[in-house]
Protein backbone atom coordinates (compact mmCIF):
# COMPACT_ATOMS: atom_id res chain seq x y z
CA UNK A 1 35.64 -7.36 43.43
CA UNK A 2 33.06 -4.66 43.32
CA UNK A 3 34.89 -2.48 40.40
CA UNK A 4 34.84 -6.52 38.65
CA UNK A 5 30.75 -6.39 39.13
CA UNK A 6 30.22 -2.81 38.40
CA UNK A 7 32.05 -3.02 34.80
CA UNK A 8 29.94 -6.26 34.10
CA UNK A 9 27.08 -4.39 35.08
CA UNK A 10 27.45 -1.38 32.37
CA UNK A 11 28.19 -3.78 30.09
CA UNK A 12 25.00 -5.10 30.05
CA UNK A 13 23.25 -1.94 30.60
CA UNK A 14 24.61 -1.23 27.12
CA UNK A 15 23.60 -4.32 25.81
CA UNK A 16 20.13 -3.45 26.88
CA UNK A 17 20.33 -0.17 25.66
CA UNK A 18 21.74 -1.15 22.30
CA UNK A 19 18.93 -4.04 22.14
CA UNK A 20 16.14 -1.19 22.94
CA UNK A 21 17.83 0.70 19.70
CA UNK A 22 17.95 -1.86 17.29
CA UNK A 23 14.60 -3.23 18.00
CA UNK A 24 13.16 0.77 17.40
CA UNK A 25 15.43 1.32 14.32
CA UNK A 26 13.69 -2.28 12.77
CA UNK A 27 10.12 -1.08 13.46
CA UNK A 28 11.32 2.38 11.89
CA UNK A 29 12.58 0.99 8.58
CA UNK A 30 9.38 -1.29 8.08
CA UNK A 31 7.31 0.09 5.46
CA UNK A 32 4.02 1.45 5.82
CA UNK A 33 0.70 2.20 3.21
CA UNK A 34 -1.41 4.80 4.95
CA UNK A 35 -4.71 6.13 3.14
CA UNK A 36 -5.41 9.70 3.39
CA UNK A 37 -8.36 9.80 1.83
CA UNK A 38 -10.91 7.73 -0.49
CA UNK A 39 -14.14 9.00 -2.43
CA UNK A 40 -16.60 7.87 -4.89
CA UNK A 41 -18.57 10.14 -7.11
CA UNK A 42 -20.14 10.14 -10.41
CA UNK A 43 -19.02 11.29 -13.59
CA UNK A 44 -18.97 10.80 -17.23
CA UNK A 45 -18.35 6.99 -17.35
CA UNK A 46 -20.33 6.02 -14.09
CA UNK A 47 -18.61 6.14 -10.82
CA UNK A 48 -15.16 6.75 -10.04
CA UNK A 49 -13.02 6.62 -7.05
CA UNK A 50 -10.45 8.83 -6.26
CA UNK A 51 -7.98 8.05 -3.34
CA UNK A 52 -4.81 9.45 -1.86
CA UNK A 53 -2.13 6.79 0.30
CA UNK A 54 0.75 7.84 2.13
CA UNK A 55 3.31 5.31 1.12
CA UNK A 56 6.70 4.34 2.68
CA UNK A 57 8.85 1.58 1.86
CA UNK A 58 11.18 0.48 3.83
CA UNK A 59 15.05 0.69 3.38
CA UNK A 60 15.60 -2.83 2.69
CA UNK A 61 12.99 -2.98 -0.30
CA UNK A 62 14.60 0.41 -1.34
CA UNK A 63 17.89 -1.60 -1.67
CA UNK A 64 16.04 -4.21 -3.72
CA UNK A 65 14.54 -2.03 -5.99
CA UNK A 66 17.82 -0.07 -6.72
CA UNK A 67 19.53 -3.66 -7.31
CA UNK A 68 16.54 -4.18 -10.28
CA UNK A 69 13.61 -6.10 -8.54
CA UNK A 70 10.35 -4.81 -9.22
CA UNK A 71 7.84 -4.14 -6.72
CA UNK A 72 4.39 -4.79 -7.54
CA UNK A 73 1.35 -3.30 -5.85
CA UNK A 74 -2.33 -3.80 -5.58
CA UNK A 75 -5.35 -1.47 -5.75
CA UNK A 76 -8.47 -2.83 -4.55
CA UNK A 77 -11.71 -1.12 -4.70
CA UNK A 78 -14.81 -2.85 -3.56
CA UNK A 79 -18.48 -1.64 -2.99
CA UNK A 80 -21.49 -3.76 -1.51
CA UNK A 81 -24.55 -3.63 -0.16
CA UNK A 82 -25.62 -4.82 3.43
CA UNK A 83 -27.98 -7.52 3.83
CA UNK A 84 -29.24 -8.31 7.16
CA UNK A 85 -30.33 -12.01 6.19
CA UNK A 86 -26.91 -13.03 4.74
CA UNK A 87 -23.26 -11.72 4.03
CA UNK A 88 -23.29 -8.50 2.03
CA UNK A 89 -24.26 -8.56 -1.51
CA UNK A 90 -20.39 -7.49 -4.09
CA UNK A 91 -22.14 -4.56 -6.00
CA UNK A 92 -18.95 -3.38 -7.94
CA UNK A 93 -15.20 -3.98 -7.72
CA UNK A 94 -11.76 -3.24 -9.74
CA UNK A 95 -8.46 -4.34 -9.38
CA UNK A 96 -5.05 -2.35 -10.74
CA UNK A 97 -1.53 -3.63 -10.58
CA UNK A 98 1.47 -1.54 -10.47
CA UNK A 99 4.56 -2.25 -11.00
CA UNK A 100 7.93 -0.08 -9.52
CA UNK A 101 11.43 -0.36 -11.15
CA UNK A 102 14.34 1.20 -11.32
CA UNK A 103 15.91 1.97 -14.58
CA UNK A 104 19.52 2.25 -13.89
CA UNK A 105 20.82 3.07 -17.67
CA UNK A 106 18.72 6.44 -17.18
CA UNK A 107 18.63 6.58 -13.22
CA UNK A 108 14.93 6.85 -13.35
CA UNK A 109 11.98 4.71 -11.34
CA UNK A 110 9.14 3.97 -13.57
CA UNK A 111 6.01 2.74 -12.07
CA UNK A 112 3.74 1.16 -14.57
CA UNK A 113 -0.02 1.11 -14.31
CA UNK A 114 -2.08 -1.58 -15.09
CA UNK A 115 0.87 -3.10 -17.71
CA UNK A 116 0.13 -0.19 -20.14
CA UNK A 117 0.69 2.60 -18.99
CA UNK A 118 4.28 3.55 -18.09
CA UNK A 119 5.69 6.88 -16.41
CA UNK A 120 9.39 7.66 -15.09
CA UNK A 121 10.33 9.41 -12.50
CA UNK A 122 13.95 11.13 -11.23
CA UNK A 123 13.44 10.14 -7.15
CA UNK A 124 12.06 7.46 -5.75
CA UNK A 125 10.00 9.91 -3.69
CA UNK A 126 8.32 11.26 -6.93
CA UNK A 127 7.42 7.17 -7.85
CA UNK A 128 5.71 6.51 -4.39
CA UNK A 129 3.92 9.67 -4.16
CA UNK A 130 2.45 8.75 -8.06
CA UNK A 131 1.79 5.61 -6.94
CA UNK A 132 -0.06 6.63 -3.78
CA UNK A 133 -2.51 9.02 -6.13
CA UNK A 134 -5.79 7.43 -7.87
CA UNK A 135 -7.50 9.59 -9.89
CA UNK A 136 -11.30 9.00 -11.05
CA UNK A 137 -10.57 5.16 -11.54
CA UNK A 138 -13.66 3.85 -12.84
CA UNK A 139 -15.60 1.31 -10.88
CA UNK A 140 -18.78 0.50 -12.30
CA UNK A 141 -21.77 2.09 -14.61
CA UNK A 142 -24.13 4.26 -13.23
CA UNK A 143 -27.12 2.00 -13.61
CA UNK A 144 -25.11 -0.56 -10.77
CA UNK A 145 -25.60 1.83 -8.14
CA UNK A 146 -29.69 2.73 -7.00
CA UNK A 147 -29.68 6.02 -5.48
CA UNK A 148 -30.19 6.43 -2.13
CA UNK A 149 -29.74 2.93 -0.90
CA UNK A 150 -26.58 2.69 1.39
CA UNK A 151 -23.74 1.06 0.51
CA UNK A 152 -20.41 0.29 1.84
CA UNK A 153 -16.98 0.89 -0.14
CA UNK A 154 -13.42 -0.42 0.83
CA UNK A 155 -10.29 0.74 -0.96
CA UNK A 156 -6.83 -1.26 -0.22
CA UNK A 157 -2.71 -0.42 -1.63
CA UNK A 158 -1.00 -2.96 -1.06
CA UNK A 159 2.53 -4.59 -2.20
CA UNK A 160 1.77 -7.33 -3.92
CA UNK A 161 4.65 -10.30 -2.10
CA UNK A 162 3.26 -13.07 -5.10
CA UNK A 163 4.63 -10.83 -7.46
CA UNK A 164 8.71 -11.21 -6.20
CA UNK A 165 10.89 -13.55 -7.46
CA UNK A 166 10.64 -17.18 -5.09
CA UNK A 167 13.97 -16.74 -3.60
CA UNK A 168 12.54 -13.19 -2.13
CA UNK A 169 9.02 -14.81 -1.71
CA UNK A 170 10.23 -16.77 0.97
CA UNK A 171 12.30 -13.28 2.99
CA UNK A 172 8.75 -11.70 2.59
CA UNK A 173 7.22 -13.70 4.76
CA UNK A 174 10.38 -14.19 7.01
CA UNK A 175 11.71 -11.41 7.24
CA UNK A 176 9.88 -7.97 8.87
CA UNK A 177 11.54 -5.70 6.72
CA UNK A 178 9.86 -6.81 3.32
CA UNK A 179 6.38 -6.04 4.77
CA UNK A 180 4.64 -3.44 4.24
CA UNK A 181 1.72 -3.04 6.38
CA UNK A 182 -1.56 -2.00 4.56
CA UNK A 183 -4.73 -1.58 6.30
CA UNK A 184 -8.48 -1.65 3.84
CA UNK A 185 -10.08 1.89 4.89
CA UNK A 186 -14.10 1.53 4.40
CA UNK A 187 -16.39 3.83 4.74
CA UNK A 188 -20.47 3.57 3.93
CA UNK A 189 -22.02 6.59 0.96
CA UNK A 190 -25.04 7.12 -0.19
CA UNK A 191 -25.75 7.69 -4.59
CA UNK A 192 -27.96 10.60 -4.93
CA UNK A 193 -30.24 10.71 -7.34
CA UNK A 194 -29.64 12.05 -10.63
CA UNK A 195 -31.65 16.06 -11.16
């Protein structure tokens, strides 16, 4: 009777244990839009951002975009102004869509940038670590900004679920493993004056 109990027993101690393993392995394949780092400076134009994201896909939106979906992304840069008598005044702002496909004739990814702009790449690596780099994007004029008043700038990657066919629309919000989590990072600056 007891051997009976004890081999019931393990089995469900592996049960557990395989539970435990799955339930790790499904957070672990999730994807995941870090930001490194985010700046806005002058320059020739008026001010620019510049921002680096760590980005990670999952495995099952790897699959899909080796099967020929396109993944779409989302930069959003936003500066405003606090005001202590009502919500905070939208000083500047610019949106820029990317788009991420695979090219299986030529075995290449090729992210697209704001639907003109088109650049392949061999790994898929190589795609997501373009994708995650904004160089001097311009936001606004330099007459938008007064220097030295304090403002507040937010910068947000994001995929983009409107973007996926409906079928897939519907395992986006469903399913964990076609999220990618993006947090905005914000962060208050200052324009100098100009010498």
């Amino acid at each position: 009777m007891t051997v009976f109990i004890t081999h019931c027993w393990k089995k469900s101690l592996e049960r557990i244990v395989l539970l435990c393993a799955v339930l790790l392995l499904g957070t672990a394949l999730a994807g995941d839009i870090e930001t490194r780092r985010a700046t806005i400076a002058p320059d020739e134009r008026g001010w620019a951002v510049s921002a680096e994201f760590d980005v990670q896909i999952g495995a099952r939106l790897e699959e899909a975009v080796r099967k020929g979906v396109p993944l779409h992304f989302r930069f959003e840069v936003q500066i405003k102004r606090k005001r202590w008598y009502w919500i905070d005044e939208h000083v500047a702002g610019r949106v820029l869509q990317y788009r991420l496909s695979y090219q299986a004739l030529t075995r290449q990814y090729r992210l697209t940038i704001g639907g003109h702009l088109h650049q392949n790449y061999d790994s898929l690596d190589e795609a997501l670590a373009a994708l995650g780099r904004i160089a001097r994007l311009n936001v606004t004029d330099r007459t938008a900004l007064r220097p030295g008043e304090p403002l507040t700038a937010a910068v947000r990657l994001s995929l983009d679920h409107t973007q996926l066919p409906k079928p897939l629309q519907i395992d986006a919000l469903a399913d964990r493993d076609w999220r990618v989590e993006a947090s905005t990072h914000t962060w208050q600056f200052t324009p100098v004056p100009e010498q």
